[in-house]
C-alpha atoms as a PDB file:
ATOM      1  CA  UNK A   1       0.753  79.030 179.254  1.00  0.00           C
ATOM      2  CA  UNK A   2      -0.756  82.339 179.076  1.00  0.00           C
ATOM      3  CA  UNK A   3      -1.691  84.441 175.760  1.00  0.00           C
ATOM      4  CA  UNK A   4      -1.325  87.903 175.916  1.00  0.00           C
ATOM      5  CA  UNK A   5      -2.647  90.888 173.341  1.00  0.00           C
ATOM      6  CA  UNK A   6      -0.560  92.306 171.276  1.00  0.00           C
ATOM      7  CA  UNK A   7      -1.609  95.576 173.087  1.00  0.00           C
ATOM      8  CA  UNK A   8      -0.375  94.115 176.476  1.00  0.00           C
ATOM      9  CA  UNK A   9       2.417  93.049 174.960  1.00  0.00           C
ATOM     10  CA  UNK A  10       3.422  96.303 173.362  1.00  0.00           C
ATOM     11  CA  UNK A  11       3.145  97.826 177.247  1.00  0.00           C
ATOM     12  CA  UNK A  12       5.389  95.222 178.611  1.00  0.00           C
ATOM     13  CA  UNK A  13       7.821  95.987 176.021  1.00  0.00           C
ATOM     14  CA  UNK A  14       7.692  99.821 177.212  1.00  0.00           C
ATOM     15  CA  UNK A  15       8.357  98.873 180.514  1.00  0.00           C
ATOM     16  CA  UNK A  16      11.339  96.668 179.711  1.00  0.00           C
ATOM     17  CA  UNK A  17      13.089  98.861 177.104  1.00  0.00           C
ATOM     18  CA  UNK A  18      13.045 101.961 179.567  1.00  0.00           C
ATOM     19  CA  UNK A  19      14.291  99.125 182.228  1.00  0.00           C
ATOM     20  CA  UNK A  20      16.935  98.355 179.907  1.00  0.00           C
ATOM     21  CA  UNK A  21      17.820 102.149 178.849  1.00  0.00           C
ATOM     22  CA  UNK A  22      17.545 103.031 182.566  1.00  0.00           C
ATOM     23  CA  UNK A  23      20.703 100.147 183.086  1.00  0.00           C
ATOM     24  CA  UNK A  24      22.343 101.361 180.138  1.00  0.00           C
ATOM     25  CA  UNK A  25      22.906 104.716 181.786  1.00  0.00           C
ATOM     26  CA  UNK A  26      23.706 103.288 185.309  1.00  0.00           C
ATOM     27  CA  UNK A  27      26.509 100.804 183.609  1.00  0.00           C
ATOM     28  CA  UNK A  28      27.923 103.787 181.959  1.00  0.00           C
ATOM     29  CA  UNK A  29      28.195 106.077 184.863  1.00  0.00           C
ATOM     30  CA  UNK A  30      29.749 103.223 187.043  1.00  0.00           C
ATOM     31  CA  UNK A  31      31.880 102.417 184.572  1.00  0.00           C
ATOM     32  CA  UNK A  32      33.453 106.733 184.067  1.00  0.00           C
ATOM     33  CA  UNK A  33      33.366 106.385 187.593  1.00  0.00           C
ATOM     34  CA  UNK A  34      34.909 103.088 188.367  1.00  0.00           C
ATOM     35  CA  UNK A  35      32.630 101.324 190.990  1.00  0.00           C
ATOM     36  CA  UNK A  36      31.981  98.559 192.111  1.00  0.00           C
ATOM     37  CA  UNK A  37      32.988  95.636 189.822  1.00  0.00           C
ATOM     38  CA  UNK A  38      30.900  92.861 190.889  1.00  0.00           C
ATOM     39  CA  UNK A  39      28.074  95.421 190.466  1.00  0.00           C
ATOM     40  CA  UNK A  40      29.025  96.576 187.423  1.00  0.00           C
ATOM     41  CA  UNK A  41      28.922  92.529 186.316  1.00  0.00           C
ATOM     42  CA  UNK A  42      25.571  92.284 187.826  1.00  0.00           C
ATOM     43  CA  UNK A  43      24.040  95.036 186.394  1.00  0.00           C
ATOM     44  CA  UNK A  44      25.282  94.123 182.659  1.00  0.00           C
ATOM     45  CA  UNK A  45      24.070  90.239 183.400  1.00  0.00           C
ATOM     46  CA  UNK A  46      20.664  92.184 184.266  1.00  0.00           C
ATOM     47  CA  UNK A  47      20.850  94.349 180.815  1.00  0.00           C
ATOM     48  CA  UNK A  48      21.658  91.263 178.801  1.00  0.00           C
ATOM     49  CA  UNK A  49      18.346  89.232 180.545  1.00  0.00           C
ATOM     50  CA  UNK A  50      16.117  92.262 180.075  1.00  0.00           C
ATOM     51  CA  UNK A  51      17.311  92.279 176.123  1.00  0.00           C
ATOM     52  CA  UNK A  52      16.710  88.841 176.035  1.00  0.00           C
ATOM     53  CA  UNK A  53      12.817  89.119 177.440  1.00  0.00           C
ATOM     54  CA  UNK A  54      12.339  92.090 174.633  1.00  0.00           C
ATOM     55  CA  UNK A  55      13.693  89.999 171.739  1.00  0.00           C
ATOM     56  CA  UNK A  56      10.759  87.314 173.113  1.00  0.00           C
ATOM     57  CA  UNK A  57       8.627  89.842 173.166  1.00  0.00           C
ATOM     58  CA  UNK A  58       9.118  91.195 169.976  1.00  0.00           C
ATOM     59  CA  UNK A  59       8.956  87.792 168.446  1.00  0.00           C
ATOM     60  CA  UNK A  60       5.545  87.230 169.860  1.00  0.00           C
ATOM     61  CA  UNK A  61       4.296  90.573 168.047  1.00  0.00           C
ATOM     62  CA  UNK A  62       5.696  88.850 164.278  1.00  0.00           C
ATOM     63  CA  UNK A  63       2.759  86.400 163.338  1.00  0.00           C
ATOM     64  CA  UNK A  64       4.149  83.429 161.708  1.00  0.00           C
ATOM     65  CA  UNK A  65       4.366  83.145 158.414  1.00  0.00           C
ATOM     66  CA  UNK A  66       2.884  79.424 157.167  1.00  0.00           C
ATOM     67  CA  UNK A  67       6.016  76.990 155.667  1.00  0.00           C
END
């Protein structure tokens, strides 16, 4: 398994939040516009993974606390 900084880290979480943001927008446009539907599913199972790899991420930044 492979550590990472907390600097490299806070850049991967960059990237994935304006990934995530960047779906957000394309979601709501195809949904004013009514596109595609199993596109529209895709793209909100993609949203939901990328939010899923930034709550990871985010946890690894927390230091845990001793019991």
């Amino acid at each position: 398994m492979e550590t990472y900084t907390p600097d490299q880290i806070s850049a991967r979480l960059a990237v994935l939040r304006q990934e995530h943001r960047e779906l957000d927008q394309r979601i709501e446009r195809m949904a004013a516009n009514g596109e595609d539907e199993l596109e529209f599913k895709r793209l909100k199972r993609d949203k939901l993974r990328l939010k899923d790899c930034i709550a990871k991420l985010e946890d690894m930044l927390i230091p845990d606390e001793p019991a």
